[in-house]
Structures are given as C-alpha cells and as structure tokens.
C-alpha atoms as a PDB file:
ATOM      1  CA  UNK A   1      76.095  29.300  31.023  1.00  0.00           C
ATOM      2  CA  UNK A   2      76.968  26.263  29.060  1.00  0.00           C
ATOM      3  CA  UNK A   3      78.503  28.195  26.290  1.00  0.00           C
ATOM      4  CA  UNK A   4      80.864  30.390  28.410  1.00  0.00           C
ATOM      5  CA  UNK A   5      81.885  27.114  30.349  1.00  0.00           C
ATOM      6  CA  UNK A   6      82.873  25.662  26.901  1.00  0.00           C
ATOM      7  CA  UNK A   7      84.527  28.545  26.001  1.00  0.00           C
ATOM      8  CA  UNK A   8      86.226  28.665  29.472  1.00  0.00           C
ATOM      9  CA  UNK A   9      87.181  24.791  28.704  1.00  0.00           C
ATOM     10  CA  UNK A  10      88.402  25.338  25.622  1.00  0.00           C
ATOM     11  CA  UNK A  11      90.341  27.884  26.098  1.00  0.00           C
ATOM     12  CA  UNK A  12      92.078  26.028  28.909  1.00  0.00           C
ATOM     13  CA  UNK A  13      92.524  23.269  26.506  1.00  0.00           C
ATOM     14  CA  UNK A  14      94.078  25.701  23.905  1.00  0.00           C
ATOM     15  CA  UNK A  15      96.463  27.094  27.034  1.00  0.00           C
ATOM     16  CA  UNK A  16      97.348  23.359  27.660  1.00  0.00           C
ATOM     17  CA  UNK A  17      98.388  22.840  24.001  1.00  0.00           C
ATOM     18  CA  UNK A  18     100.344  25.779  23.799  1.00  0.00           C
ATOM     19  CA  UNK A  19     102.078  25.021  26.940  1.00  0.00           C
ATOM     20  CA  UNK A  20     102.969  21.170  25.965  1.00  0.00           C
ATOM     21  CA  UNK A  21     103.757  22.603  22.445  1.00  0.00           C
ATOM     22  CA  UNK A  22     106.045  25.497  24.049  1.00  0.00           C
ATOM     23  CA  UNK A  23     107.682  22.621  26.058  1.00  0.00           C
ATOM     24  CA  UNK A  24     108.516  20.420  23.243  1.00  0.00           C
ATOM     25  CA  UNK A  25     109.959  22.693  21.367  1.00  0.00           C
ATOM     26  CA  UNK A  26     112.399  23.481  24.603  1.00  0.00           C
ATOM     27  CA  UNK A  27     113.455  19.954  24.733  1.00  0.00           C
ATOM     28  CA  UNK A  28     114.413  19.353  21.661  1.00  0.00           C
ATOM     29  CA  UNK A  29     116.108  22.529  21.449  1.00  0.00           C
ATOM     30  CA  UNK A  30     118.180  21.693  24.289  1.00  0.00           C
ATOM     31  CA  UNK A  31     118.393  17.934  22.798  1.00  0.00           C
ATOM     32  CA  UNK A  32     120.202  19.657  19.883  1.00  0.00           C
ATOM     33  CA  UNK A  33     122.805  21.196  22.058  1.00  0.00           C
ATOM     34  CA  UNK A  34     123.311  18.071  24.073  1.00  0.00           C
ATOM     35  CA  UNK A  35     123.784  15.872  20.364  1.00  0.00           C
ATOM     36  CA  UNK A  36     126.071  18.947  19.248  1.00  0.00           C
ATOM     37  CA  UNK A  37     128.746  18.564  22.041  1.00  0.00           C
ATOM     38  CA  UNK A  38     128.610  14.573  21.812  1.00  0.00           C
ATOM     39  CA  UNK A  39     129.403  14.718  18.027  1.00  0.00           C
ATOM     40  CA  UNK A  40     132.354  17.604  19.237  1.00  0.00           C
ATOM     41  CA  UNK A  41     133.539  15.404  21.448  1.00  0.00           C
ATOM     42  CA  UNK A  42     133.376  11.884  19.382  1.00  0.00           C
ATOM     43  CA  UNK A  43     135.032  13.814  16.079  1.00  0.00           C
ATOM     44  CA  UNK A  44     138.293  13.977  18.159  1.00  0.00           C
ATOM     45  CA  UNK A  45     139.591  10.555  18.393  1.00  0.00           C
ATOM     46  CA  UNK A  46     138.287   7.306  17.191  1.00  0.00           C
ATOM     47  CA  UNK A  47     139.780   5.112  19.504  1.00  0.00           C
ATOM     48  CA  UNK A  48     138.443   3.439  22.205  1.00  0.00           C
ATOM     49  CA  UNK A  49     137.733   5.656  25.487  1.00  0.00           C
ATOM     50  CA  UNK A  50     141.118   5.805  27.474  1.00  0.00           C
ATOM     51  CA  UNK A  51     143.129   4.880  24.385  1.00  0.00           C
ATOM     52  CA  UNK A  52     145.900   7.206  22.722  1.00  0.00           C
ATOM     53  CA  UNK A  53     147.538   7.332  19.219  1.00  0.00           C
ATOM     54  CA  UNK A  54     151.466   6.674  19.284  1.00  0.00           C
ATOM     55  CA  UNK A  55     152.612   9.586  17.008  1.00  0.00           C
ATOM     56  CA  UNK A  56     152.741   7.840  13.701  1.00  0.00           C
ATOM     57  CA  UNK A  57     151.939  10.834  11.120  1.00  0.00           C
ATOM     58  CA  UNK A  58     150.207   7.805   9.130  1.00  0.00           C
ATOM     59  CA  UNK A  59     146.734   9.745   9.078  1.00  0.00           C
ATOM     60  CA  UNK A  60     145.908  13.532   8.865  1.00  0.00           C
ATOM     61  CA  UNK A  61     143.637  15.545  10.883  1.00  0.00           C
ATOM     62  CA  UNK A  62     140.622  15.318   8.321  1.00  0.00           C
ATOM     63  CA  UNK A  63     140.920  11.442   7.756  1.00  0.00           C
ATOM     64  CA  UNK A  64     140.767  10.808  11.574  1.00  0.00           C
ATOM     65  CA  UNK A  65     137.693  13.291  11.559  1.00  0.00           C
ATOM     66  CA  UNK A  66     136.156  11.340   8.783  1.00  0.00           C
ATOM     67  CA  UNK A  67     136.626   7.773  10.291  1.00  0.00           C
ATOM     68  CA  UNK A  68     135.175   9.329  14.051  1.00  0.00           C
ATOM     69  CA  UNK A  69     131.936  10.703  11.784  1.00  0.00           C
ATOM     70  CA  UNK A  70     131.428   7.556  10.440  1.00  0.00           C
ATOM     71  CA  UNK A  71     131.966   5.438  13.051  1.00  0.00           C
ATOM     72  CA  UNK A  72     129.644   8.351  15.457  1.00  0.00           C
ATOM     73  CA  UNK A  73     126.512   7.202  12.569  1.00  0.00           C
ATOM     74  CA  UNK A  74     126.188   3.668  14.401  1.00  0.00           C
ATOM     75  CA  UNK A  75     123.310   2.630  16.139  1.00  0.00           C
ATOM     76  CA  UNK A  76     124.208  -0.711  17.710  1.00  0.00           C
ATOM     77  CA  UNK A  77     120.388  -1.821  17.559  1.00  0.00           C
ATOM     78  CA  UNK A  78     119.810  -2.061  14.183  1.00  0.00           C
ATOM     79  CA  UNK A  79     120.845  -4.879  12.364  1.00  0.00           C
ATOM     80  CA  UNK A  80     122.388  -4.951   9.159  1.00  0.00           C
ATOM     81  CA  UNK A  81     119.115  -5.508   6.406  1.00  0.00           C
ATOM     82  CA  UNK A  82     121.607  -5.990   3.304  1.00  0.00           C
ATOM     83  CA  UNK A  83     124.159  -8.571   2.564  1.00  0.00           C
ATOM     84  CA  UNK A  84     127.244  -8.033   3.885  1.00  0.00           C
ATOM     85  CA  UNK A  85     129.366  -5.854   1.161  1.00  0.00           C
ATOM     86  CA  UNK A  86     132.859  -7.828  -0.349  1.00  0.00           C
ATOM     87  CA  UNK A  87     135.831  -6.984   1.193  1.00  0.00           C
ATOM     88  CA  UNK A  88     137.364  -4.398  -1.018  1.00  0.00           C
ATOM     89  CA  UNK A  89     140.259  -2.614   1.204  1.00  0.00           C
ATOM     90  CA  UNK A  90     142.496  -3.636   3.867  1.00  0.00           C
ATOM     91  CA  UNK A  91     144.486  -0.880   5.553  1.00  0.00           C
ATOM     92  CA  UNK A  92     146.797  -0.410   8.687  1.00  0.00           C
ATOM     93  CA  UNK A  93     146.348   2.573   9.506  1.00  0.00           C
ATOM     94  CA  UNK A  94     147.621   3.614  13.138  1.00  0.00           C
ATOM     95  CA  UNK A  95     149.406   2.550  16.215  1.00  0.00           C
ATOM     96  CA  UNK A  96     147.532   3.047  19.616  1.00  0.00           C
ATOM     97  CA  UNK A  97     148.470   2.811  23.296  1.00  0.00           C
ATOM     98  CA  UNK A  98     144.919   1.649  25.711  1.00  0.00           C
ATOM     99  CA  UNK A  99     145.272   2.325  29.181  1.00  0.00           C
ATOM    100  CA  UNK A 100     147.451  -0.179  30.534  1.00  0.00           C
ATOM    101  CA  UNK A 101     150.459   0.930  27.807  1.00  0.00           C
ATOM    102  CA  UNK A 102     150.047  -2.001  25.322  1.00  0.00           C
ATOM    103  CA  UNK A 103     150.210  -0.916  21.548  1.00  0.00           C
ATOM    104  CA  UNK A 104     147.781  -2.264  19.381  1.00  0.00           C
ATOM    105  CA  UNK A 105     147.567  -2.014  15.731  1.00  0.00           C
ATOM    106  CA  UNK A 106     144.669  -0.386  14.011  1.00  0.00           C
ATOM    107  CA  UNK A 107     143.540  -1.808  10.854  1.00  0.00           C
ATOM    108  CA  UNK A 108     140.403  -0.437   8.618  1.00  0.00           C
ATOM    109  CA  UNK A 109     138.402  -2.721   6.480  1.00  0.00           C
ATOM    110  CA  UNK A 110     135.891  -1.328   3.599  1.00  0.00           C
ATOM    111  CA  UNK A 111     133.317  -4.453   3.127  1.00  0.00           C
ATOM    112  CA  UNK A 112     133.515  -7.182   5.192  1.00  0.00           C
ATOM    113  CA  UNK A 113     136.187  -9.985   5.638  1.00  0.00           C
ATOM    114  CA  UNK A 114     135.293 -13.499   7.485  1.00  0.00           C
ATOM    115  CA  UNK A 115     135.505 -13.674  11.451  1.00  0.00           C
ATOM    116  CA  UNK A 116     138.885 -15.715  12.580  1.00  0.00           C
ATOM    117  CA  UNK A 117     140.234 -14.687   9.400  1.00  0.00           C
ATOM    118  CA  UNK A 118     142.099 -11.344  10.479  1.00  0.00           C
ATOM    119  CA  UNK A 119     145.374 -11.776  11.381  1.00  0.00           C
ATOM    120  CA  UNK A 120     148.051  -9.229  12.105  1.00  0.00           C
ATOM    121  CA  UNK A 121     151.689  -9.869  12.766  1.00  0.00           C
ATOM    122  CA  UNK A 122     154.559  -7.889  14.679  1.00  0.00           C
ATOM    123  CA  UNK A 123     157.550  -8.282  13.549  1.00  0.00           C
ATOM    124  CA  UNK A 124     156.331 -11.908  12.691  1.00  0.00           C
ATOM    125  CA  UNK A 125     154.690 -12.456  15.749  1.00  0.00           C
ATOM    126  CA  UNK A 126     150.775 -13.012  15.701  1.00  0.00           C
ATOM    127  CA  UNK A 127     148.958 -10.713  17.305  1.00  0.00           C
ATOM    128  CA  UNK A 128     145.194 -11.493  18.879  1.00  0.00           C
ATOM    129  CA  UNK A 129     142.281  -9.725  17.696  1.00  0.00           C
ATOM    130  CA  UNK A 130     141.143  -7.463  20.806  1.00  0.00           C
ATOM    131  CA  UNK A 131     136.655  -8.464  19.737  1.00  0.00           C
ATOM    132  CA  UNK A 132     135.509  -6.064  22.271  1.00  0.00           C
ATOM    133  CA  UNK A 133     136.502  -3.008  20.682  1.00  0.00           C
ATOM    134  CA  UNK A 134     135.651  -3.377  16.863  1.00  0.00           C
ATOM    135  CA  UNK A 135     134.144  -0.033  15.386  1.00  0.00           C
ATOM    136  CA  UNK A 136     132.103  -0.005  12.650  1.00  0.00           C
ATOM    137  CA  UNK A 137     132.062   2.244   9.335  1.00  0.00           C
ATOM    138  CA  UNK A 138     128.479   3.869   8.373  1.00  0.00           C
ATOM    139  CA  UNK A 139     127.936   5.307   5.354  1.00  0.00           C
ATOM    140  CA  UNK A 140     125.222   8.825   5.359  1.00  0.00           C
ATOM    141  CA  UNK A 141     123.177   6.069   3.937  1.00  0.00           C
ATOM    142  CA  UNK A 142     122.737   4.593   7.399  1.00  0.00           C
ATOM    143  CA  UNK A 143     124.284   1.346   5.829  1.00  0.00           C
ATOM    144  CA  UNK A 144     127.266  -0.434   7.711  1.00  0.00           C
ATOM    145  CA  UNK A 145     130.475  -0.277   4.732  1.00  0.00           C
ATOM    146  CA  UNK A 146     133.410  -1.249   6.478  1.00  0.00           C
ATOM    147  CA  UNK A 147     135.100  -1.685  10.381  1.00  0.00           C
ATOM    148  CA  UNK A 148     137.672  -0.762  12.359  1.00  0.00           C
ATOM    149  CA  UNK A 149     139.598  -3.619  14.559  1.00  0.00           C
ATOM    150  CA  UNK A 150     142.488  -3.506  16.843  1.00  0.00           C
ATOM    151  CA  UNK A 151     144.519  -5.844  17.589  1.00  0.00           C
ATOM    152  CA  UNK A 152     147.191  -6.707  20.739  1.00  0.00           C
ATOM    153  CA  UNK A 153     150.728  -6.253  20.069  1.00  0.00           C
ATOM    154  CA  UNK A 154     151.782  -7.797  23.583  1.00  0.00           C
ATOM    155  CA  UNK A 155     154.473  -4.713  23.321  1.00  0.00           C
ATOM    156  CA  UNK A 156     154.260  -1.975  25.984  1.00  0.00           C
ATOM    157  CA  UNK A 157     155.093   1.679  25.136  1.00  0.00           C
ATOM    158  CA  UNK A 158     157.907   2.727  27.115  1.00  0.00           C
ATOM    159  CA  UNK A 159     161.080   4.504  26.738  1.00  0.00           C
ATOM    160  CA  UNK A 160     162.778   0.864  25.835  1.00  0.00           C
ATOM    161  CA  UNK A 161     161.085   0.648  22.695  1.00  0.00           C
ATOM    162  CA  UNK A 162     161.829   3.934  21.586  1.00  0.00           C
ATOM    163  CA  UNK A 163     163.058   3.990  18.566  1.00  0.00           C
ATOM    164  CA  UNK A 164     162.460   0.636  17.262  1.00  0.00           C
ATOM    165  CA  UNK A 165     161.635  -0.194  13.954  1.00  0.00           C
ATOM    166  CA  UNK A 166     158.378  -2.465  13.792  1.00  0.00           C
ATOM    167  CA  UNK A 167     157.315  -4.508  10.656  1.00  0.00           C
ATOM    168  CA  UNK A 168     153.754  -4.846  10.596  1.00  0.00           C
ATOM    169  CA  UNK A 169     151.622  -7.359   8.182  1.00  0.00           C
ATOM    170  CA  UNK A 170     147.553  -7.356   7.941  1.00  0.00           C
ATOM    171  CA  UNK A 171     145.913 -10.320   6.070  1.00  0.00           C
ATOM    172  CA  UNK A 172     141.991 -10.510   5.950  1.00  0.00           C
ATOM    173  CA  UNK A 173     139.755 -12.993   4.198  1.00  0.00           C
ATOM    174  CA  UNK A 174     136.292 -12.077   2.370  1.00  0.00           C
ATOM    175  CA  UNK A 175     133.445 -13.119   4.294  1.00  0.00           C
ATOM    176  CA  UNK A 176     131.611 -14.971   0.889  1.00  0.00           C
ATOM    177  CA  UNK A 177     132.841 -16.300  -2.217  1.00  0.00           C
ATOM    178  CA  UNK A 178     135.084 -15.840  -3.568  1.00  0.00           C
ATOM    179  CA  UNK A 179     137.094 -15.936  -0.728  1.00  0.00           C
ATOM    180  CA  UNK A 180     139.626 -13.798  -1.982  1.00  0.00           C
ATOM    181  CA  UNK A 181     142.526 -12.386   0.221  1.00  0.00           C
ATOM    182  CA  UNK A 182     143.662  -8.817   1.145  1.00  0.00           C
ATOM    183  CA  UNK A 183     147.259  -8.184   2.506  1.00  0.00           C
ATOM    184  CA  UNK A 184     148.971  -4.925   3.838  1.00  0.00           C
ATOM    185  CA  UNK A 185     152.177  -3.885   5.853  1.00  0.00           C
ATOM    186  CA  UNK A 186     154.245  -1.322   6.928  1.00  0.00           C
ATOM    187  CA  UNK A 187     157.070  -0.189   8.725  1.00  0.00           C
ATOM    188  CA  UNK A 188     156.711   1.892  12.114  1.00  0.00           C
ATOM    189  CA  UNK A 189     159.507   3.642  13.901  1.00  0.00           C
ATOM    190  CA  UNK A 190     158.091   3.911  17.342  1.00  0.00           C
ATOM    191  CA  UNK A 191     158.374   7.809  18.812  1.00  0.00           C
END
C-alpha cells in the first residue's frame, strides 16, 4: 500500500509539474505577443506621447525607426555603470508640435554634454530646455550613448506662421574635460 500511494503521489506531483510547466510556457508566449505590439507601436514616432512632427523632410523613415529602437532599449532603473561617453555629435534634427500647439526643437546628442549647458535659439531667441521629456539613446550593448532633448520655441503652430522661415542654432558643452563645444543650425520653412 505504501508503494502505490507513492506512486499515486508522485504521479500527482509529475501532473503538477507538467501543468505549472504547460502554464509558463503560455505566459510567456503571450508575454511575447504583448512585447511585439509595444515595440510596433513605439517604432512609429519618437516623440513624446501626444506630440507630432511639423513636416520638415529633415529625417527619413528608417532614421526615425532607428532613433524609436534605441530610445525603446531604456530601462529607466538601471543606472549608468560607465563614465559618461564625450560629447561627440550635436544635431537638430526635427521640429515637433506637443499637444497644446507649441513647436519645440529636437536636438540629438551622441555622448554626453554638461546639464545647463544646452542652449537652443529661434531666430535668436533662447529657447528653455523642456527636462521632463529628455529621451535617451541605448546602444544593443545595453549602454546609454547619446539623448534626445526638446526644447520650447514659445511659437505656436498655426496658419500665421505658415510659411516662415526659422533660423535655428544648437550649442552644447561636454560634460568633462576638455570642455569642448559643439554647435549646429539650420534653416526651417514652417509647412
């Protein structure tokens, strides 16, 4: 009698295992799907929810895709292990509209420039960093290379501005020595 009851228990065990193991598997399977659609629906856009591009034709499809993948690799609670790489690049690279129908410009840094020491002008006119929505660039190596930071233009999109020609300036400091200074512009003619 003892031997069929641990037979009987372990074959109950053995059911258990196979049940848990069955059910495991169907989790993560549908976890797959469920990370599948959020990457599909990340790769699209890179701005911030509720935010559109202004038509600019700066960037093609496959650069915005690349900047959304990388920016999709971040997990906001790790912290950076490594020193912070130089700044290397500086780049404006699009025009956006958030939901209230200010533009901001949208600049890309590869490394790492010093905090309080982006500035962006309009047409001359300083523009404030927006802090809340700074993206930032991760490599497949899981390693943070670079950022994306937006920045208030004060200028709402409307018919009235269609049409005008905008001069924009970036200028970024490195975050270590030697200090050194990136600069970029160019010219928009709003849609």
């Amino acid at each position: 009698m003892k031997c069929k009851s641990k037979a009987a228990i372990l074959q109950k065990v053995k059911k258990m295992i196979n049940a848990t193991l069955l059910l495991v598997f169907m989790m993560g399977l549908f976890g797959l799907f469920s990370i599948d659609v959020q990457a599909k629906e990340i790769v699209d856009d890179y701005l911030p929810e509720g935010w559109t591009r202004i038509e600019t034709n700066i960037l093609t499809g496959e650069e915005i895709s690349a900047i959304s993948a990388a920016i999709y690799g971040v997990d906001e609670t790790i912290q950076p292990k490594a020193p912070a790489p130089p700044l290397t690049s500086l780049e404006i690279i699009d025009l956006a509209v958030d939901e209230n129908n200010e533009i901001h410009v949208v600049t890309r840094e590869i490394g790492t420039s010093k905090e309080k020491m982006r500035f962006v002008y309009w047409n001359n006119s300083l523009c404030p960093e927006n802090i809340y929505e700074v993206q930032h660039l991760v490599g497949a190596d899981h390693i943070i290379y670079g950022s994306i930071h937006y920045f208030h233009t004060g200028v709402y999109y409307s018919e009235s501005v269609s049409g005008m020609v905008v001069r924009v300036t970036a200028k970024s400091t490195n975050a270590s020595n030697p200090w050194n200074i990136l600069n970029a512009s160019r010219t928009f003619e709003l849609p």
